[in-house]
N, C-alpha and C. Protein backbone atom coordinates (compact mmCIF):
# COMPACT_ATOMS: atom_id res chain seq x y z
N UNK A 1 -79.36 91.09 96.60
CA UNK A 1 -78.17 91.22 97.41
C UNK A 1 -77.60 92.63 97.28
N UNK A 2 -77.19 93.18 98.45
CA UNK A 2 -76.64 94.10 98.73
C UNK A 2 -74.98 93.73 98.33
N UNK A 3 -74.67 95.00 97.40
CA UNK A 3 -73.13 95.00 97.18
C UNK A 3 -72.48 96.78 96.63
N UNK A 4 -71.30 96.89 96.74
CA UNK A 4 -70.95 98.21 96.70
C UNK A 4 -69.69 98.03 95.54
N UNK A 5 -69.52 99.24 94.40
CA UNK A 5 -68.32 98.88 93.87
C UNK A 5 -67.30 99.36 94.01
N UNK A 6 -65.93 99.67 94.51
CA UNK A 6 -64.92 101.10 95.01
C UNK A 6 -63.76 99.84 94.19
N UNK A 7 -62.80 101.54 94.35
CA UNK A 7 -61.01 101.06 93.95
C UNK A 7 -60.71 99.90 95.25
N UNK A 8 -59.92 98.83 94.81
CA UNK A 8 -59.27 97.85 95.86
C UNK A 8 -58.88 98.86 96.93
N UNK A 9 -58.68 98.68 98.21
CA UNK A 9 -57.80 98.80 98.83
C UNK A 9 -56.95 98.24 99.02
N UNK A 10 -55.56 98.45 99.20
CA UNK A 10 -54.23 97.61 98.99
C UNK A 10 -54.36 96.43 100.11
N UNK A 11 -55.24 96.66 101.26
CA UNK A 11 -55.23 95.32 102.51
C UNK A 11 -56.33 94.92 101.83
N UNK A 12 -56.89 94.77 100.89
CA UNK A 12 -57.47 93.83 100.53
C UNK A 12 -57.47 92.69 99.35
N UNK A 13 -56.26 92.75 99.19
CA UNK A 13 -55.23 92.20 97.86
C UNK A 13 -55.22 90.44 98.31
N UNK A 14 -55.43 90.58 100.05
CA UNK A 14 -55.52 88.84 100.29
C UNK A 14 -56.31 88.31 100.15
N UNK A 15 -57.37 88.84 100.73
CA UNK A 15 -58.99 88.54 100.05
C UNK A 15 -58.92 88.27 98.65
N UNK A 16 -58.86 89.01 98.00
CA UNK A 16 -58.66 88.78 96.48
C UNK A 16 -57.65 87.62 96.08
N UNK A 17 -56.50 87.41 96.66
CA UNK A 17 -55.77 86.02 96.38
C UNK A 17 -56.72 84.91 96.71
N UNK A 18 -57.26 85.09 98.40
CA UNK A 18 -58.01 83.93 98.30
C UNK A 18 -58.94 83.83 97.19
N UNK A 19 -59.62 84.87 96.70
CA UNK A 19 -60.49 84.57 96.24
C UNK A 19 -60.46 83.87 94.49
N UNK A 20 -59.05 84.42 94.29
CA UNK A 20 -58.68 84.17 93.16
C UNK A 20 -58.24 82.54 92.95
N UNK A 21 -57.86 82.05 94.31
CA UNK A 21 -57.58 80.94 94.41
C UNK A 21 -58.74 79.82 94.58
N UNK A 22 -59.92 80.76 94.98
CA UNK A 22 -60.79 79.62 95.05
C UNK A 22 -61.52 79.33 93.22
N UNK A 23 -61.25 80.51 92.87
CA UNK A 23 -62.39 80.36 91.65
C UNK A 23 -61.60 79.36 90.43
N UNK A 24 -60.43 79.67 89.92
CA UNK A 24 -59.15 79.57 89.21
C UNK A 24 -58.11 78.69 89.18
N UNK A 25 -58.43 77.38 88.33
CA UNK A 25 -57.24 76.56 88.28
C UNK A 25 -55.82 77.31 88.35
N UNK A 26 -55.59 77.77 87.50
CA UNK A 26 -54.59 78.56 86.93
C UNK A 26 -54.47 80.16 87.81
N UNK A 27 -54.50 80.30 89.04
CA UNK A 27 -54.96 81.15 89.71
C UNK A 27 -53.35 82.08 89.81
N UNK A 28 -53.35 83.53 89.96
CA UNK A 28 -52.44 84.50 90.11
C UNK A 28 -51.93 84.53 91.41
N UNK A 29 -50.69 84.22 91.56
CA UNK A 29 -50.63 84.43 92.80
C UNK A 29 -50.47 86.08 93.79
N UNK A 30 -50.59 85.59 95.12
CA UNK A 30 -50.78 86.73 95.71
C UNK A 30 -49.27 87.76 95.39
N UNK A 31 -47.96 87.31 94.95
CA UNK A 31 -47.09 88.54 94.53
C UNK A 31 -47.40 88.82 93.06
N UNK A 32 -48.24 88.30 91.88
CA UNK A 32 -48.47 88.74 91.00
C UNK A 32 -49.90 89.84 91.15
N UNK A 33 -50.06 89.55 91.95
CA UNK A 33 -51.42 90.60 92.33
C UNK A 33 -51.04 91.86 92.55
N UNK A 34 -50.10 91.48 93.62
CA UNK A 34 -49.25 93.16 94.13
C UNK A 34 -48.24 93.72 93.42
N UNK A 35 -47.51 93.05 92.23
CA UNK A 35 -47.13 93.49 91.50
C UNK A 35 -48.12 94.44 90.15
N UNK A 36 -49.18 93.90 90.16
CA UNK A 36 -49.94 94.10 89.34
C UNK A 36 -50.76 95.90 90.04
N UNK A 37 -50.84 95.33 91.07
CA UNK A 37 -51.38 96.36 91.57
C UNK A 37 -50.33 97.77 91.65
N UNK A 38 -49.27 97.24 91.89
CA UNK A 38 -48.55 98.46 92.06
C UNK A 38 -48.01 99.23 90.64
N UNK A 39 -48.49 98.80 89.22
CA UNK A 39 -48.22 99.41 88.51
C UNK A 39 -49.38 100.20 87.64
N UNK A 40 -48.58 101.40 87.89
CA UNK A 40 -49.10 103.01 87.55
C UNK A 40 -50.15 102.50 86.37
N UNK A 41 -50.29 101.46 85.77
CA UNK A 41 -51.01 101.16 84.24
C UNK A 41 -52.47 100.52 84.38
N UNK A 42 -52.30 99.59 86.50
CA UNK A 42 -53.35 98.69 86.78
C UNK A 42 -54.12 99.72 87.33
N UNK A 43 -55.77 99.05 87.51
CA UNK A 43 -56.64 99.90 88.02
C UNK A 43 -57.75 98.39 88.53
N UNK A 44 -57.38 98.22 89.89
CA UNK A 44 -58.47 97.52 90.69
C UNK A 44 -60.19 97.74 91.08
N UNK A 45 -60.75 97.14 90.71
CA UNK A 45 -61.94 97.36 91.45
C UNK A 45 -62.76 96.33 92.40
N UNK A 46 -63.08 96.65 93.37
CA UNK A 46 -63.80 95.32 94.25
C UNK A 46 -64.93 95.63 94.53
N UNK A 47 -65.95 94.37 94.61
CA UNK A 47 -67.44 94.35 94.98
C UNK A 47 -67.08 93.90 96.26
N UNK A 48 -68.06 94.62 97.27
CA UNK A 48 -68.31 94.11 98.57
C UNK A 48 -69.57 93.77 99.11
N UNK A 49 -69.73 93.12 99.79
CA UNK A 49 -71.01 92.75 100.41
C UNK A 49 -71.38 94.03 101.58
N UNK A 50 -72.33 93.78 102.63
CA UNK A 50 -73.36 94.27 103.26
C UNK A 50 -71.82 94.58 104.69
N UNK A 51 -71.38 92.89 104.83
CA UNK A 51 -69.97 93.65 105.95
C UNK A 51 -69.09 93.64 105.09
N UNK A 52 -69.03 94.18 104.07
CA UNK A 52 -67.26 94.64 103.78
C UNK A 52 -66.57 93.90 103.13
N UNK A 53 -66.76 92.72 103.24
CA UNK A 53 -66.10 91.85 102.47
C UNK A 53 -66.22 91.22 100.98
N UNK A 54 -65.00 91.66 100.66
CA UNK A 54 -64.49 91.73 99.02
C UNK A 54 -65.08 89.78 98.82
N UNK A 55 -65.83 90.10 97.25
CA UNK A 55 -67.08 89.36 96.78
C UNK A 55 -66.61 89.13 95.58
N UNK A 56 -65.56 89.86 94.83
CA UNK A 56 -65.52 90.02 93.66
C UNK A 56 -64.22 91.29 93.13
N UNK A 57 -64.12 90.92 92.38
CA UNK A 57 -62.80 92.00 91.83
C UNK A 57 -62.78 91.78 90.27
N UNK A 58 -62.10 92.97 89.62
CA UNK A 58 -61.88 93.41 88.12
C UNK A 58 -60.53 94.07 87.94
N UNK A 59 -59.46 93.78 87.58
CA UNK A 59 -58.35 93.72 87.04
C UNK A 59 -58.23 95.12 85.46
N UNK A 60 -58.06 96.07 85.47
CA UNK A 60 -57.98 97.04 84.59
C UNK A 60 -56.25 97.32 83.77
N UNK A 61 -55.91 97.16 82.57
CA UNK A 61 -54.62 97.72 82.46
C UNK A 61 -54.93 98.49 81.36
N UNK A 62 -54.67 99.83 81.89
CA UNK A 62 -54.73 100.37 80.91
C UNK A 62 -53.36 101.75 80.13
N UNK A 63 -53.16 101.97 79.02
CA UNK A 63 -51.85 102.03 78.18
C UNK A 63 -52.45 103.00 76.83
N UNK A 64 -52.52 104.46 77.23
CA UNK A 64 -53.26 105.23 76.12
C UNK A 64 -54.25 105.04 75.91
N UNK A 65 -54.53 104.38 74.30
CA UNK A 65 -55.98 104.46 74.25
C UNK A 65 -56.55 102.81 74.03
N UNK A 66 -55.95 102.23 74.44
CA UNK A 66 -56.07 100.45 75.19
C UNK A 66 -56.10 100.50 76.41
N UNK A 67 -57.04 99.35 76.50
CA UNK A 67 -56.92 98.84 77.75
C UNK A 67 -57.52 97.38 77.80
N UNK A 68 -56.93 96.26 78.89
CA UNK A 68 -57.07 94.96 78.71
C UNK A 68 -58.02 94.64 79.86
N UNK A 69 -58.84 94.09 80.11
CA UNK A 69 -59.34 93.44 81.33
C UNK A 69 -59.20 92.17 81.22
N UNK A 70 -57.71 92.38 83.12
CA UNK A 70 -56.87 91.52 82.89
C UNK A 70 -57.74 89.80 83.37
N UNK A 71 -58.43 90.33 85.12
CA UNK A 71 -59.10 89.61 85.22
C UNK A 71 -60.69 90.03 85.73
N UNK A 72 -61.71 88.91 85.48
CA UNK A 72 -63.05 89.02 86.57
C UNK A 72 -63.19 87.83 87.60
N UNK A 73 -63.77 88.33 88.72
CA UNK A 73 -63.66 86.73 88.73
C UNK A 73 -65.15 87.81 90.52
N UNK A 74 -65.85 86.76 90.54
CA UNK A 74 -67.09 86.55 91.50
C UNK A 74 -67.43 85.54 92.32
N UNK A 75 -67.11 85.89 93.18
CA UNK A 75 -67.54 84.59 94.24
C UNK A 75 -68.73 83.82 94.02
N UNK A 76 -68.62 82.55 93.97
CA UNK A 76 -69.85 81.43 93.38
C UNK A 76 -70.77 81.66 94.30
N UNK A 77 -71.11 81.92 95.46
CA UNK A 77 -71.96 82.07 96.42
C UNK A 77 -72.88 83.59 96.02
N UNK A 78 -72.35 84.48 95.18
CA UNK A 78 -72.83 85.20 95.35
C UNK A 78 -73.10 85.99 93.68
N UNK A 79 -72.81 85.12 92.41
CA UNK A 79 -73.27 84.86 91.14
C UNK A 79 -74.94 85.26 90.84
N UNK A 80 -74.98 85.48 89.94
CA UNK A 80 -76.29 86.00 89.18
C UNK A 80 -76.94 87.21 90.23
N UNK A 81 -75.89 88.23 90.55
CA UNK A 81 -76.45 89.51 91.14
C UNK A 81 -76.10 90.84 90.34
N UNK A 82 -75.30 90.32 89.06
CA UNK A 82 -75.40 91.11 88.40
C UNK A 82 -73.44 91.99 88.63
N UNK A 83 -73.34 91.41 89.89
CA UNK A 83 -71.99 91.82 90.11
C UNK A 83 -70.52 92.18 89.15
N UNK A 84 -70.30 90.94 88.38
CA UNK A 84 -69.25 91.19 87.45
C UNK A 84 -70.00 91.86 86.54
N UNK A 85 -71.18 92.18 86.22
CA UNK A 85 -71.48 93.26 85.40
C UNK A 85 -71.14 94.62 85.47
N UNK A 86 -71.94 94.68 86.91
CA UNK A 86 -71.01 96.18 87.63
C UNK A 86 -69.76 96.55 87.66
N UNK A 87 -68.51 95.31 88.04
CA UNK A 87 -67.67 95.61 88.13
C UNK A 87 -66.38 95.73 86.65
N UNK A 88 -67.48 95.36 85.75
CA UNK A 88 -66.68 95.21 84.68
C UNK A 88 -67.11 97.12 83.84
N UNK A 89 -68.79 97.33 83.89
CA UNK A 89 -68.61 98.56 83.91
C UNK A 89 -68.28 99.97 84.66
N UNK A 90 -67.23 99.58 85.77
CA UNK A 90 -67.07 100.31 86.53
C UNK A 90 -65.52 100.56 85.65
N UNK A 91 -64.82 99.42 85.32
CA UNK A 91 -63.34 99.45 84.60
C UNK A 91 -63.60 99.93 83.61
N UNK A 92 -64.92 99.82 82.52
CA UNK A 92 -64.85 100.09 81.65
C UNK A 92 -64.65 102.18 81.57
N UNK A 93 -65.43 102.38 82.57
CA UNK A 93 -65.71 103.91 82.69
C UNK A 93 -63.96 104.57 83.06
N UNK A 94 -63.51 103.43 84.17
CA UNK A 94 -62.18 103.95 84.58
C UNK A 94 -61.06 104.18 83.56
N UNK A 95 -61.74 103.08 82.56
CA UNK A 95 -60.73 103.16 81.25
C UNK A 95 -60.84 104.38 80.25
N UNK A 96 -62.30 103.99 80.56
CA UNK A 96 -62.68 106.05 79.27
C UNK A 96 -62.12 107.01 79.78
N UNK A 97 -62.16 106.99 81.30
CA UNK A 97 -61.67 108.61 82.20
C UNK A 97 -59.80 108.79 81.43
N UNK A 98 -59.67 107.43 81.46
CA UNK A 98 -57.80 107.25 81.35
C UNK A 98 -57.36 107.61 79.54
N UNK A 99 -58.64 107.20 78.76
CA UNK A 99 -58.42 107.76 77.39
C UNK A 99 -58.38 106.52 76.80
N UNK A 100 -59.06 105.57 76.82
CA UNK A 100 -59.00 104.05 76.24
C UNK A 100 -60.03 104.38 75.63
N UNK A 101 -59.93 103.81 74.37
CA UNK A 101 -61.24 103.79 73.11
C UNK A 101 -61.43 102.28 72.77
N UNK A 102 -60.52 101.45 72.84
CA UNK A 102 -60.67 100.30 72.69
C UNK A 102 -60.39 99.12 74.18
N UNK A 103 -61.53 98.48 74.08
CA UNK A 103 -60.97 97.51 75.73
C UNK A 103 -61.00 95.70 75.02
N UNK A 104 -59.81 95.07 75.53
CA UNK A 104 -59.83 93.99 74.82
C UNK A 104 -59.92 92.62 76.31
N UNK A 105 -60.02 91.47 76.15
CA UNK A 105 -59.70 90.36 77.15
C UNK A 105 -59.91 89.38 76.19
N UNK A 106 -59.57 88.22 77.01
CA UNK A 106 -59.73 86.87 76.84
C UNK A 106 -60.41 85.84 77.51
N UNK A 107 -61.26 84.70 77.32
CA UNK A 107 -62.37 83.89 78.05
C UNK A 107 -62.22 82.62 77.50
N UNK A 108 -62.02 81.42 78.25
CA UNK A 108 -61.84 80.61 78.34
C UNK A 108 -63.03 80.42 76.62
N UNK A 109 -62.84 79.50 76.01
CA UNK A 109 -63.72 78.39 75.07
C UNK A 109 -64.60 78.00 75.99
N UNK A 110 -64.18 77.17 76.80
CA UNK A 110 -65.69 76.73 77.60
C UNK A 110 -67.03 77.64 78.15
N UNK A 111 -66.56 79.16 78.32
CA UNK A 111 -66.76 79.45 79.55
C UNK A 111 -68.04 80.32 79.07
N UNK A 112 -69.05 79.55 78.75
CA UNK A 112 -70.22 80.39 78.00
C UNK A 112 -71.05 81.41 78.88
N UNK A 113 -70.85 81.26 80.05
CA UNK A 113 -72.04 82.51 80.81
C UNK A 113 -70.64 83.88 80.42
N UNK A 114 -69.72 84.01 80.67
CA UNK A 114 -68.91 84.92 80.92
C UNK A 114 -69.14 85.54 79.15
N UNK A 115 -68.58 84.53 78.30
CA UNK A 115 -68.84 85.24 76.67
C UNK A 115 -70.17 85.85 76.31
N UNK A 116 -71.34 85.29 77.16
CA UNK A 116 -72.03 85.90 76.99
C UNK A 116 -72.70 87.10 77.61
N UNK A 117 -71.93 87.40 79.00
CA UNK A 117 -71.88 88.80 79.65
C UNK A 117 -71.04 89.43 78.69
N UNK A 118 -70.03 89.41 78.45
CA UNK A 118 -69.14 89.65 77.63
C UNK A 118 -69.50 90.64 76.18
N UNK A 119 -70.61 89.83 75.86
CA UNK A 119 -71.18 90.53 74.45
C UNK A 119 -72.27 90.93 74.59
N UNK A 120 -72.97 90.96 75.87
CA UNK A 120 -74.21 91.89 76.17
C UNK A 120 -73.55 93.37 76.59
N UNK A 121 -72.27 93.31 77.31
CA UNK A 121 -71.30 94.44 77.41
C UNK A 121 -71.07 95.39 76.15
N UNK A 122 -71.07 94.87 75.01
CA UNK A 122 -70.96 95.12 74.05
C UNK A 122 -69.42 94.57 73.23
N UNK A 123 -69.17 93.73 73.56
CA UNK A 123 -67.50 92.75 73.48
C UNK A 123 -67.55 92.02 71.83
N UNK A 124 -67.11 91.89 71.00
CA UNK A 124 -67.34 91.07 70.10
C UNK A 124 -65.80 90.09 69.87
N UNK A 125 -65.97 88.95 69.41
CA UNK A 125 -64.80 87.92 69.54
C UNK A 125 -64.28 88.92 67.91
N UNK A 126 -62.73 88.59 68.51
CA UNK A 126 -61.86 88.96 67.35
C UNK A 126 -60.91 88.31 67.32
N UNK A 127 -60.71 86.61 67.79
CA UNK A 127 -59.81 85.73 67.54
C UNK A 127 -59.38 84.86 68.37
N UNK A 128 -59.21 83.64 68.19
CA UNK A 128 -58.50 82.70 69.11
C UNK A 128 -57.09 82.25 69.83
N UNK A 129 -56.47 82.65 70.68
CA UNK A 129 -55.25 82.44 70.79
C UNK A 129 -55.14 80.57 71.67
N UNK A 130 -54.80 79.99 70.85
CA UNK A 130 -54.59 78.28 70.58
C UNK A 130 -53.71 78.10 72.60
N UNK A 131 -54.41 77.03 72.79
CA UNK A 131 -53.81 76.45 73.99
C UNK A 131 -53.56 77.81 75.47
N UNK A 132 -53.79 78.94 75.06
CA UNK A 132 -53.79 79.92 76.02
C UNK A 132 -53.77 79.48 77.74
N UNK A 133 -54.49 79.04 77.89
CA UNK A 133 -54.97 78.63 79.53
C UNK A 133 -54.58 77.20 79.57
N UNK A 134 -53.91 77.62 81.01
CA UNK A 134 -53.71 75.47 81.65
C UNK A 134 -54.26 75.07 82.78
N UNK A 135 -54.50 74.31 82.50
CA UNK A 135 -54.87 73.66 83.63
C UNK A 135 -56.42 73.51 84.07
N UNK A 136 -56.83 73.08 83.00
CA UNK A 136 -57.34 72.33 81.87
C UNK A 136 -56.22 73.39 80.64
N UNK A 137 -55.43 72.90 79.71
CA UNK A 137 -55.23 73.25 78.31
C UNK A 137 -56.34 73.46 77.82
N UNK A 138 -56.47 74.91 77.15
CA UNK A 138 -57.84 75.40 76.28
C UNK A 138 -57.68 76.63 75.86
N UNK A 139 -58.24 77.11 74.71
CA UNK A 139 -58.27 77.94 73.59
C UNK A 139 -58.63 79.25 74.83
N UNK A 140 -58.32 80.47 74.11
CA UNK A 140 -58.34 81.80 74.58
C UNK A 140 -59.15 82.08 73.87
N UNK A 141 -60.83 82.67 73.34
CA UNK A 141 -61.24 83.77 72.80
C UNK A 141 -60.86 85.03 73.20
N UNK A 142 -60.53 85.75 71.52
CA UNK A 142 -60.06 87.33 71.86
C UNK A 142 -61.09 88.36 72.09
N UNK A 143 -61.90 88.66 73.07
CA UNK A 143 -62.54 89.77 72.57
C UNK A 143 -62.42 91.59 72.49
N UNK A 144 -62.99 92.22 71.91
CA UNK A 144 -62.76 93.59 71.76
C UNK A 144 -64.10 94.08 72.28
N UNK A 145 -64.04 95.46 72.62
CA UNK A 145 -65.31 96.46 72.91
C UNK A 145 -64.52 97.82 72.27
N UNK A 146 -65.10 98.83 70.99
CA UNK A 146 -64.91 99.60 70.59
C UNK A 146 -64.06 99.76 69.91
């Protein structure tokens, strides 16, 4: 599959709600997106397909020499292309340019394909934060890179 990785464009923040809504019990809504987006700290990235249309997105905050990846998330139709790989090292680079030495997130307990992109990234778990996510209620793994 053909896909491309660039900064969000701001008209494409609905796409990304939908999309966030399809993947995500617990899904962000579309004014936490644009809030998110509009601060000087976030750094968007979107995968697109062959016409244009946003496939995938990566959530960046980054704050000196931290930075969190807030979210990933890939359209099920279009999984095992390697996509949230790309788009997670596309944040990761955006984060080095910004002066981040350390990048941290969180992944569901259940959610074993992602922990294990996660630590082929080079991510290692550094702790559990108890009941984190609803809807299913479930444990947060902490992970770090660097």
């Amino acid at each position: 599959m053909e896909y491309r990785i660039e900064l969000l464009p701001r008209e494409e923040l609905t796409a990304v709600s939908r999309l966030e809504s399809e993947i995500f019990t617990d899904a962000w809504s579309y004014d936490a997106l644009l809030s998110s987006y509009d601060n000087p700290c976030s750094v968007f990235f979107r995968a697109s397909d062959i016409d244009n249309n946003t496939v995938g997105y990566v959530v960046l905050y980054c704050m000196y020499e931290e930075a969190e990846i807030l979210n990933v998330a890939v359209s099920p139709a279009v999984r095992r292309f390697g996509i949230a790989t790309a788009l997670i090292r596309a944040a990761i680079a955006a984060g080095e340019k910004l002066g981040a030495k350390a990048f941290f997130l969180e992944v569901r307990e259940s959610n074993l394909p992602a922990k294990s992109l996660y630590e082929k990234l080079g991510f290692v778990p550094i702790g559990i934060r108890k009941r984190y996510y609803s809807n299913p209620v479930e444990n947060a793994i902490e992970m770090r890179r660097g």
